[in-house]
N, C-alpha and C. Protein backbone atom coordinates (compact mmCIF):
# COMPACT_ATOMS: atom_id res chain seq x y z
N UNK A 1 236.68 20.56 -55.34
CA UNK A 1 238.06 20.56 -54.91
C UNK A 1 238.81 21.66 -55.64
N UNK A 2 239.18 22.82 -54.51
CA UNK A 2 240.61 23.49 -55.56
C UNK A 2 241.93 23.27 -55.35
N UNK A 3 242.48 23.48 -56.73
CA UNK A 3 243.90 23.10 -56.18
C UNK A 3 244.92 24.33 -56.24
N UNK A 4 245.78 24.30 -55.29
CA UNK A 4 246.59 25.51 -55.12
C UNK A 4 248.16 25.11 -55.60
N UNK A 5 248.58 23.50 -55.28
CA UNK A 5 249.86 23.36 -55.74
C UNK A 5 249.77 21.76 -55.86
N UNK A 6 250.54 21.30 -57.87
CA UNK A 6 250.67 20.37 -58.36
C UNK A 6 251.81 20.16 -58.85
N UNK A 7 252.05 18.48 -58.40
CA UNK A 7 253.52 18.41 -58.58
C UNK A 7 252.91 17.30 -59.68
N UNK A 8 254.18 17.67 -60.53
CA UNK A 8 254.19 17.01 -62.25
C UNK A 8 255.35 16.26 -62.12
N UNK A 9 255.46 14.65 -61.90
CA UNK A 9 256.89 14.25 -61.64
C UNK A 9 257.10 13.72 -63.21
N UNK A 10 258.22 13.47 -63.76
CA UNK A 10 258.71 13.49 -65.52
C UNK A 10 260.18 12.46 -65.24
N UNK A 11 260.09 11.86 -66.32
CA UNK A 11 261.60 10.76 -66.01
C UNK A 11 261.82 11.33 -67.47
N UNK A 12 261.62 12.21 -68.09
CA UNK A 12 261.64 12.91 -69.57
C UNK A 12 261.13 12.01 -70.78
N UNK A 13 260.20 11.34 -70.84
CA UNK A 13 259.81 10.35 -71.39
C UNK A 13 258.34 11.08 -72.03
N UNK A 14 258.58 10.21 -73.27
CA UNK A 14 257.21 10.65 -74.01
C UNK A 14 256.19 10.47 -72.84
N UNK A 15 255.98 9.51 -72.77
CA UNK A 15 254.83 9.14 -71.88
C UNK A 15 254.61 9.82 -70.41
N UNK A 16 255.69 10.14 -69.92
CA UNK A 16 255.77 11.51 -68.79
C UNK A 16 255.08 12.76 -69.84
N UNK A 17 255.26 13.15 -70.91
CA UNK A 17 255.08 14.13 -71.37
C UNK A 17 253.38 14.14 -71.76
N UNK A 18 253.10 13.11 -71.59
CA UNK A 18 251.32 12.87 -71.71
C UNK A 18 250.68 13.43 -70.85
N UNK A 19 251.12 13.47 -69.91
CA UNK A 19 250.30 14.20 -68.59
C UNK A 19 250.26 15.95 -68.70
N UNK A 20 251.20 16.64 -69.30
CA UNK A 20 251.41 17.70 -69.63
C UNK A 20 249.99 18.64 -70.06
N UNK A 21 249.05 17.88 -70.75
CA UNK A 21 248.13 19.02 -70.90
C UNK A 21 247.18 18.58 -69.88
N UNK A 22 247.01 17.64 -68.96
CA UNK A 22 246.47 17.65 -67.62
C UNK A 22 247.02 18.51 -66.69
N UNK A 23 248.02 18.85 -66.31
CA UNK A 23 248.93 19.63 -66.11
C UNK A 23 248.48 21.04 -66.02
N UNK A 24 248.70 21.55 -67.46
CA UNK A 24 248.13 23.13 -68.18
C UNK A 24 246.96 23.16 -68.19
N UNK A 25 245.49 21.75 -68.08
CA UNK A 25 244.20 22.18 -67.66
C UNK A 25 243.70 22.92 -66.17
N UNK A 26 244.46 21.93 -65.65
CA UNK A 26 244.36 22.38 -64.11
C UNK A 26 244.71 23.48 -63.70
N UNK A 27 246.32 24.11 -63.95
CA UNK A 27 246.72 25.32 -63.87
C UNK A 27 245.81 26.41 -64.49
N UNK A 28 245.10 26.25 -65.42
CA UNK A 28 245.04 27.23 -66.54
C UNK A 28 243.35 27.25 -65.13
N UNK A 29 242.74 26.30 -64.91
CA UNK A 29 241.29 26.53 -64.25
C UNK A 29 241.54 26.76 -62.74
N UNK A 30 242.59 26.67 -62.29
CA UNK A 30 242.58 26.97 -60.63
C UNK A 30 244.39 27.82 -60.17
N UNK A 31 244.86 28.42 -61.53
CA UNK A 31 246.00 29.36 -61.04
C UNK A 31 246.78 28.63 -60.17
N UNK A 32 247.23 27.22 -60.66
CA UNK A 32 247.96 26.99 -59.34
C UNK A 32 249.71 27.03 -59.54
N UNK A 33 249.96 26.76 -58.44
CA UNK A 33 251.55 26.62 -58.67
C UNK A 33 252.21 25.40 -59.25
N UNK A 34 252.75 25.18 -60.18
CA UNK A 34 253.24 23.61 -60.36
C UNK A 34 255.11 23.59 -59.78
N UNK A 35 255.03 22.04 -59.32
CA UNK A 35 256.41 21.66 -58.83
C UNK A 35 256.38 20.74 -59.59
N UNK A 36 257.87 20.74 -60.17
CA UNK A 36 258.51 19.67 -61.84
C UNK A 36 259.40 18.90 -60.86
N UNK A 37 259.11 17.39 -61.28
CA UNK A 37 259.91 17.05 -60.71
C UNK A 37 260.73 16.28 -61.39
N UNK A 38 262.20 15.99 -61.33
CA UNK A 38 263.25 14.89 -62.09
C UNK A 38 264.07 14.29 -60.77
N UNK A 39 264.03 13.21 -60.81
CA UNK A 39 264.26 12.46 -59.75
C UNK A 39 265.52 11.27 -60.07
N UNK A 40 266.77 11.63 -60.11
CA UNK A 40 268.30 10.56 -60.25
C UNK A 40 268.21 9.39 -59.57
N UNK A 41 268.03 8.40 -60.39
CA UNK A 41 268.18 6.87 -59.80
C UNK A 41 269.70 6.91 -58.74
N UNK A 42 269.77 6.33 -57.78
CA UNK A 42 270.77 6.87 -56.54
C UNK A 42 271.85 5.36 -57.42
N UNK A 43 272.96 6.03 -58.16
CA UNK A 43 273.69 4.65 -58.45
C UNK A 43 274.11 3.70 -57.42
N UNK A 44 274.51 4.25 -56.41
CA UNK A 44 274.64 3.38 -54.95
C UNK A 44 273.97 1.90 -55.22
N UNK A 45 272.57 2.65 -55.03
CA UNK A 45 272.00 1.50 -55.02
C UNK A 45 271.51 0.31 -55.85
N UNK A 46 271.94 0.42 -57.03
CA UNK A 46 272.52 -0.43 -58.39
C UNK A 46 274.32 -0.88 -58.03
N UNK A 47 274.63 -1.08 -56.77
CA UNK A 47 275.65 -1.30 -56.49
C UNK A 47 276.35 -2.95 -57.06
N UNK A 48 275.21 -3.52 -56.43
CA UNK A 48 275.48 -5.17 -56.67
C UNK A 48 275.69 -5.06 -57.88
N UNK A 49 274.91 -4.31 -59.00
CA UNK A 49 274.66 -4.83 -60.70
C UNK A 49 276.60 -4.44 -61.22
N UNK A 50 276.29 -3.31 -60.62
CA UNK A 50 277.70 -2.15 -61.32
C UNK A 50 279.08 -1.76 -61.17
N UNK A 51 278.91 -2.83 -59.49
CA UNK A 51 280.25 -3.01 -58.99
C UNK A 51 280.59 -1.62 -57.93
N UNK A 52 281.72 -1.95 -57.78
CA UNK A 52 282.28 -0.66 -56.61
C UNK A 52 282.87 0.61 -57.94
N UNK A 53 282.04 1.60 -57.05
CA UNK A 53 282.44 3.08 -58.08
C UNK A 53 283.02 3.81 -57.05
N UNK A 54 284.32 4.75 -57.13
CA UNK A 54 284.86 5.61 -56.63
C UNK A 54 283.96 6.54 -56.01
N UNK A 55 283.97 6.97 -55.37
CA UNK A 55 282.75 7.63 -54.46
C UNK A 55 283.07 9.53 -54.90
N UNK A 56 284.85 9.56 -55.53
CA UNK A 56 284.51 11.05 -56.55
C UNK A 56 284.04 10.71 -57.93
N UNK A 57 284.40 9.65 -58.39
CA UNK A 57 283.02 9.27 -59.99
C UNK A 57 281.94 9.32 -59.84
N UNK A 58 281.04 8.65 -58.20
CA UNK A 58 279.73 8.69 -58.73
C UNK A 58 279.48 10.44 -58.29
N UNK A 59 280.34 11.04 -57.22
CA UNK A 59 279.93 12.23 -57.23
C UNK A 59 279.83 13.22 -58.32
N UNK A 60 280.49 12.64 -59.58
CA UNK A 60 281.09 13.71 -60.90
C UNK A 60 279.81 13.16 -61.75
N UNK A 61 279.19 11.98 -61.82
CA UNK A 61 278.40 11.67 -62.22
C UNK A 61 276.76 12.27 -62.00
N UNK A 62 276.72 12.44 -60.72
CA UNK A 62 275.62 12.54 -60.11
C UNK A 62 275.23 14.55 -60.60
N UNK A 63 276.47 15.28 -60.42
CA UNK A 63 276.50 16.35 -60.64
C UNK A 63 276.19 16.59 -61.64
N UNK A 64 276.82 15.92 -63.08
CA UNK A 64 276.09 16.32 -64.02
C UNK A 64 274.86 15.57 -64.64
N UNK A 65 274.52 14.65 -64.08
CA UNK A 65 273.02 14.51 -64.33
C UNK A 65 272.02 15.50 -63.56
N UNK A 66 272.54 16.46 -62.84
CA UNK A 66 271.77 17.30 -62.15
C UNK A 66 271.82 18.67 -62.67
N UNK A 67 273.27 18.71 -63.20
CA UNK A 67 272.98 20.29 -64.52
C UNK A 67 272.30 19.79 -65.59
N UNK A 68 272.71 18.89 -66.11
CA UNK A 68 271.43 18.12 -67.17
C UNK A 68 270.23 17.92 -67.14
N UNK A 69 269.67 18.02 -65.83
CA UNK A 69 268.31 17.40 -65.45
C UNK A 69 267.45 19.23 -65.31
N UNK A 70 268.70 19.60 -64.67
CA UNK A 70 267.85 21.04 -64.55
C UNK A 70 267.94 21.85 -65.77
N UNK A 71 268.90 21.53 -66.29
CA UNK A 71 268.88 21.86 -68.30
C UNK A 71 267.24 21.84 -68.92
N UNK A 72 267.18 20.81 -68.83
CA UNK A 72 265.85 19.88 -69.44
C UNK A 72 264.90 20.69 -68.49
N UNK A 73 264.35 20.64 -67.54
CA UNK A 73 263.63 21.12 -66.78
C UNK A 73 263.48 22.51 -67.19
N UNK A 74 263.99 23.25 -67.09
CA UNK A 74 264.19 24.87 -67.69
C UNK A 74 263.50 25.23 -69.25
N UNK A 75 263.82 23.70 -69.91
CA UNK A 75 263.50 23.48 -71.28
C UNK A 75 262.07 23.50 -70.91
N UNK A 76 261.78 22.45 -70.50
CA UNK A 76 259.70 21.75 -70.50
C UNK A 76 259.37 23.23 -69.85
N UNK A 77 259.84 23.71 -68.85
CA UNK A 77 258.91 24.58 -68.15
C UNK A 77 258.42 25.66 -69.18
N UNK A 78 260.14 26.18 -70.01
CA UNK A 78 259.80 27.17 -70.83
C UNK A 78 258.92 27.10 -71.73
N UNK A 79 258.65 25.91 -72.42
CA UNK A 79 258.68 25.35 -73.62
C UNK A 79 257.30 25.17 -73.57
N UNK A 80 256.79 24.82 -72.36
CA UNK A 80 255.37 23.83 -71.55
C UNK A 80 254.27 24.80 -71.19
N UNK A 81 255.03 25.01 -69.78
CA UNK A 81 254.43 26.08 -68.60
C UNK A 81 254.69 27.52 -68.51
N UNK A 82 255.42 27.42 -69.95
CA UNK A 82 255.20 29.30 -69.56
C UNK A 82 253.98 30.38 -69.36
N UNK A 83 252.78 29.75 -69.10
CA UNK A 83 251.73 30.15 -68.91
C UNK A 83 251.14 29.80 -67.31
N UNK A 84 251.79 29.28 -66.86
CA UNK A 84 251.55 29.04 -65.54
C UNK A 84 251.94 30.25 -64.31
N UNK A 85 251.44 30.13 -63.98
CA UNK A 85 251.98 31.61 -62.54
C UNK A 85 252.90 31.37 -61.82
N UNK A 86 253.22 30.14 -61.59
CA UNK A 86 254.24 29.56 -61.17
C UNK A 86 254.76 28.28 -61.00
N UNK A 87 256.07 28.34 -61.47
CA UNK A 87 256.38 26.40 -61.71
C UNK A 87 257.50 26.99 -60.93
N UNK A 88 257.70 25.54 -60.18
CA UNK A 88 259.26 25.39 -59.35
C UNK A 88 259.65 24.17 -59.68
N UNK A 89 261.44 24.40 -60.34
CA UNK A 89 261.86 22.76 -60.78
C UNK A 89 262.35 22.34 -59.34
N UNK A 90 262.41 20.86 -59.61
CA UNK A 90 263.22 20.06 -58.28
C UNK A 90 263.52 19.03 -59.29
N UNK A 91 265.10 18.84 -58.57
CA UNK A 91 266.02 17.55 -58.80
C UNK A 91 266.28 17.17 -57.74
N UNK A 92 265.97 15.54 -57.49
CA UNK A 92 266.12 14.70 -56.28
C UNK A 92 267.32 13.66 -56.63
N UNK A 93 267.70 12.70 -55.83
CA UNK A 93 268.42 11.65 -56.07
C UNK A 93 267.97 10.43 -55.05
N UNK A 94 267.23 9.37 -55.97
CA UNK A 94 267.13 8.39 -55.05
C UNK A 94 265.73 7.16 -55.74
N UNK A 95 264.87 7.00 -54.86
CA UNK A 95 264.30 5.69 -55.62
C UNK A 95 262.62 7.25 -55.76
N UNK A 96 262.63 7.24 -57.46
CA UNK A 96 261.45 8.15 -57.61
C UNK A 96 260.46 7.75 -57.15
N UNK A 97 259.96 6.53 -56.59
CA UNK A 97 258.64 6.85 -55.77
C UNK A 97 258.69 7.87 -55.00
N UNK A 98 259.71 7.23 -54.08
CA UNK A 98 259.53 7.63 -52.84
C UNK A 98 260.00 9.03 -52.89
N UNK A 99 260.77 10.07 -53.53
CA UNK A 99 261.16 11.33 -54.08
C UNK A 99 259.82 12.12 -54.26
N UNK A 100 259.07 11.41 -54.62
CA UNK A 100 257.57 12.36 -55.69
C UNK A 100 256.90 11.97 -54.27
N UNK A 101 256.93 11.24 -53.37
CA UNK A 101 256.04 11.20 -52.08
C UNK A 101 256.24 12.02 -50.81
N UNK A 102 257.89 11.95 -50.85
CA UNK A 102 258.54 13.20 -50.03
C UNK A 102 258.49 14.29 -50.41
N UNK A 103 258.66 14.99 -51.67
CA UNK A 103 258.34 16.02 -52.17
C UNK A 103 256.70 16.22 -51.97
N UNK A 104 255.66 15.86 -52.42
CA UNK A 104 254.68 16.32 -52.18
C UNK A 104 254.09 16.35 -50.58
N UNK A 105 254.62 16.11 -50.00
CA UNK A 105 254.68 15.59 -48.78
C UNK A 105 254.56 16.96 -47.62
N UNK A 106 256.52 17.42 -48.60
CA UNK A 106 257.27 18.53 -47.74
C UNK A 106 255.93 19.79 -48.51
N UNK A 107 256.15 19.79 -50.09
CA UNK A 107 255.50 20.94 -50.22
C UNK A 107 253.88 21.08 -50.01
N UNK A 108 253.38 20.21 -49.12
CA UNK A 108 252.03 20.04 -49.38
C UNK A 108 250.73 20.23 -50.44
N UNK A 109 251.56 19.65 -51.60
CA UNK A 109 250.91 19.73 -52.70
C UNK A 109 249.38 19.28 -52.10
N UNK A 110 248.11 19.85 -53.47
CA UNK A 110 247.17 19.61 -53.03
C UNK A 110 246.90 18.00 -54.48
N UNK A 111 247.63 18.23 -55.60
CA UNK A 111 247.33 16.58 -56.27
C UNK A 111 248.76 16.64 -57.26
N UNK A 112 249.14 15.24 -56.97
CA UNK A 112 250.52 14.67 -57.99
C UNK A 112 249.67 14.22 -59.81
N UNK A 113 250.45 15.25 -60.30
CA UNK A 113 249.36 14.46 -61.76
C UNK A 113 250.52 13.60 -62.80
N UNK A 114 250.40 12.55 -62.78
CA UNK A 114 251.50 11.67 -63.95
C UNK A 114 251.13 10.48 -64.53
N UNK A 115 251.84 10.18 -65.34
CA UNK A 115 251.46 9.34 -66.39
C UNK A 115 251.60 7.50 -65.73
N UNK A 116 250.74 7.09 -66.52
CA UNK A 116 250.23 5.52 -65.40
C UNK A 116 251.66 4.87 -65.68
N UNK A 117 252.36 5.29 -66.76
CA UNK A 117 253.78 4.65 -66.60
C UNK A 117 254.73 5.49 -67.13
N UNK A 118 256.54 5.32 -66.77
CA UNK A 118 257.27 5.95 -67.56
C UNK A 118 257.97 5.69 -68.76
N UNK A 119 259.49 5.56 -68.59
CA UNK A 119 260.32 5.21 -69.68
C UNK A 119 260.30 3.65 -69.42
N UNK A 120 260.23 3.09 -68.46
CA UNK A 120 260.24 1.79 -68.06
C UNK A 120 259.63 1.20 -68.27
N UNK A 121 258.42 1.63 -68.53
CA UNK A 121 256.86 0.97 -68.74
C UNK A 121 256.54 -0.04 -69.72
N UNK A 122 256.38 -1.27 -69.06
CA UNK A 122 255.91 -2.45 -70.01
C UNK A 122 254.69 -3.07 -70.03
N UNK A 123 254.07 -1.90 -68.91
CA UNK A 123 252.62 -2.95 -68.01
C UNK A 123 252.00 -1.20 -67.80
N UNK A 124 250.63 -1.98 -67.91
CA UNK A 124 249.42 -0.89 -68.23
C UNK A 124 249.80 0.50 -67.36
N UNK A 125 250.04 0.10 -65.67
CA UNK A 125 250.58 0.96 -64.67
C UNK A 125 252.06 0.65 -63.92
N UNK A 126 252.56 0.94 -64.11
CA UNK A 126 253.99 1.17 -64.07
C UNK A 126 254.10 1.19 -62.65
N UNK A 127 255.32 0.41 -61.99
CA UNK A 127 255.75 0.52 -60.54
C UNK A 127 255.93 1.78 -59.66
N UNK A 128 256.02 3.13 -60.43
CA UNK A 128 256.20 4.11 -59.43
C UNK A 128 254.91 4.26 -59.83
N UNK A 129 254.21 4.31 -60.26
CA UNK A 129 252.79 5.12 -60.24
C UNK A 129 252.07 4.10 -59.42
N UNK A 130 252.34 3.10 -59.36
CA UNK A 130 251.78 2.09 -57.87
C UNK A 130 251.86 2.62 -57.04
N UNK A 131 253.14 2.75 -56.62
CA UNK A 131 253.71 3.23 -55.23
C UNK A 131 253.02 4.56 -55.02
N UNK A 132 252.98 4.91 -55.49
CA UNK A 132 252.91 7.00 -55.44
C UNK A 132 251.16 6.68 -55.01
N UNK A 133 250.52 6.14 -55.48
CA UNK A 133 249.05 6.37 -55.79
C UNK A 133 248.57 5.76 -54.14
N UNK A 134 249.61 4.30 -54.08
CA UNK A 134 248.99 3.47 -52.87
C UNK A 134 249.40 4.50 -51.59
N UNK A 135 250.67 4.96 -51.66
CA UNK A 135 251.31 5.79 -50.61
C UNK A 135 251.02 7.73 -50.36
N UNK A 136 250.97 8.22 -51.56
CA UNK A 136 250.88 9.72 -51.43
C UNK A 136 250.23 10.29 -50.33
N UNK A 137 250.61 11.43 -50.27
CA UNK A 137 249.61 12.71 -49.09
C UNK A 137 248.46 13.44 -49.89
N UNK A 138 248.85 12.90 -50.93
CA UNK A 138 247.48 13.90 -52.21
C UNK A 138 246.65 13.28 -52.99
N UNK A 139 245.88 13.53 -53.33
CA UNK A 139 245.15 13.27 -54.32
C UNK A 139 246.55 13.09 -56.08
N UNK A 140 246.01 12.06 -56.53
CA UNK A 140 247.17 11.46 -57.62
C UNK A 140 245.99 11.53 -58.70
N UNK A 141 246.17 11.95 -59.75
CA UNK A 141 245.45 12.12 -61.58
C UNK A 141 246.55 11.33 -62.15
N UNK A 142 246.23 9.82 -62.15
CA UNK A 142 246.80 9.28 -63.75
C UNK A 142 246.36 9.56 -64.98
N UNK A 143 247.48 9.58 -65.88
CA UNK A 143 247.10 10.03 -66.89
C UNK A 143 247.53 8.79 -67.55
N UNK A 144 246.50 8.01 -68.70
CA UNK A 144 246.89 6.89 -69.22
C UNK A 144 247.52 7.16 -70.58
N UNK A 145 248.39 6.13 -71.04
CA UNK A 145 249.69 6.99 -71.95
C UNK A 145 249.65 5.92 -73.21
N UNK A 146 248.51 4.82 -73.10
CA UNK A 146 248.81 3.97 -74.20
C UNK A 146 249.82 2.90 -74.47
N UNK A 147 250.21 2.32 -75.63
CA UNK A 147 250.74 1.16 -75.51
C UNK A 147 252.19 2.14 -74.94
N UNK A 148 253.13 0.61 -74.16
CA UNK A 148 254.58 1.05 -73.82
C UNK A 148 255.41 1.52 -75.29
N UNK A 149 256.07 2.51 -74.81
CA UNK A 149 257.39 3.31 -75.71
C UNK A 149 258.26 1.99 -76.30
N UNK A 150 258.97 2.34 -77.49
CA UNK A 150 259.66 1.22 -77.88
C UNK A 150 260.88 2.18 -77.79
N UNK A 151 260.60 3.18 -77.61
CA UNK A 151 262.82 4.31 -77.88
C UNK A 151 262.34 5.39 -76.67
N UNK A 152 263.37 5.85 -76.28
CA UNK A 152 263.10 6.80 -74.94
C UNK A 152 264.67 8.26 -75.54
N UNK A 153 264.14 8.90 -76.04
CA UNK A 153 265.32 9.72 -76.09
C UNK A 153 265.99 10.14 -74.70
N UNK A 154 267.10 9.76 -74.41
CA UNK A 154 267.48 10.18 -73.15
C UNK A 154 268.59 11.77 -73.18
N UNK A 155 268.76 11.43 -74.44
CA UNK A 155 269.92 12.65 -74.86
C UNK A 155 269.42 13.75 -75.85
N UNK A 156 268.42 13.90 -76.16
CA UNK A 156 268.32 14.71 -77.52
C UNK A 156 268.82 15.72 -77.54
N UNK A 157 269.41 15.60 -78.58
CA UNK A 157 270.33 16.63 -79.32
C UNK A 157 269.69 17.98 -80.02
């Protein structure tokens, strides 16, 4: 099997960050392109929990988790993949399964490579890496990440 384009989906979590030298093996043995992905929980739909939000708050909200997200993204790629031939970031908004399934979907990735769980992760394989694995258009590489995270930096400074 070669691969020509791998999407790396990341919720910025240590354990997203495990998959990273699966990632740089693959690239580094088949030149491929990688697509980064960061994917915004859609607040909408945390509606019931959070109540009614002004629809220009969640838009002011949403915006800057998306200069933030592509902040960070710019960071890992530089930081990560600067040895890659080519990485393309993407910021989505909505439920990340289904984001990392449409995305690989549209770009016809040839395999999604990520970690068996994320920041959420309390159980060996984690609910989006269910989804993604049972549903995808590609070939999926879990990468197993060990016991669950007890702190998730969401802000580092």
């Amino acid at each position: 099997m070669h691969f020509n384009k791998i999407l790396w989906p990341t919720d910025f979590s240590g354990s997203a960050e495990k998959a990273l030298p699966t990632v740089r093996s693959l690239t580094e043995k088949y030149n491929t392109e990688v697509h980064v992905l960061y994917v915004i929980e859609d607040i909408a739909h945390h509606k019931p929990w959070y109540g009614d939000f002004e629809k220009e708050r969640i838009d002011k909200i949403l915006k800057w988790e998306e200069k933030t997200a592509g902040e960070r993204l710019d960071k890992i790629c530089s930081d990560y993949l600067q040895g890659c031939p080519l990485y393309i970031k993407h910021v989505a908004v909505g439920d990340p399964a289904q984001e990392i399934i449409k995305l690989a979907a549209k770009e016809k990735v040839d395999a999604i490579v990520m970690a068996t769980r994320g920041a959420k992760g309390h159980f060996r394989f984690g609910s989006v890496a269910e989804k993604v694995v049972k549903n995808a258009p590609a070939a999926v590489v879990t990468v197993p990440v060990g016991e669950p995270e007890t702190e998730v930096a969401l802000n580092p400074s």
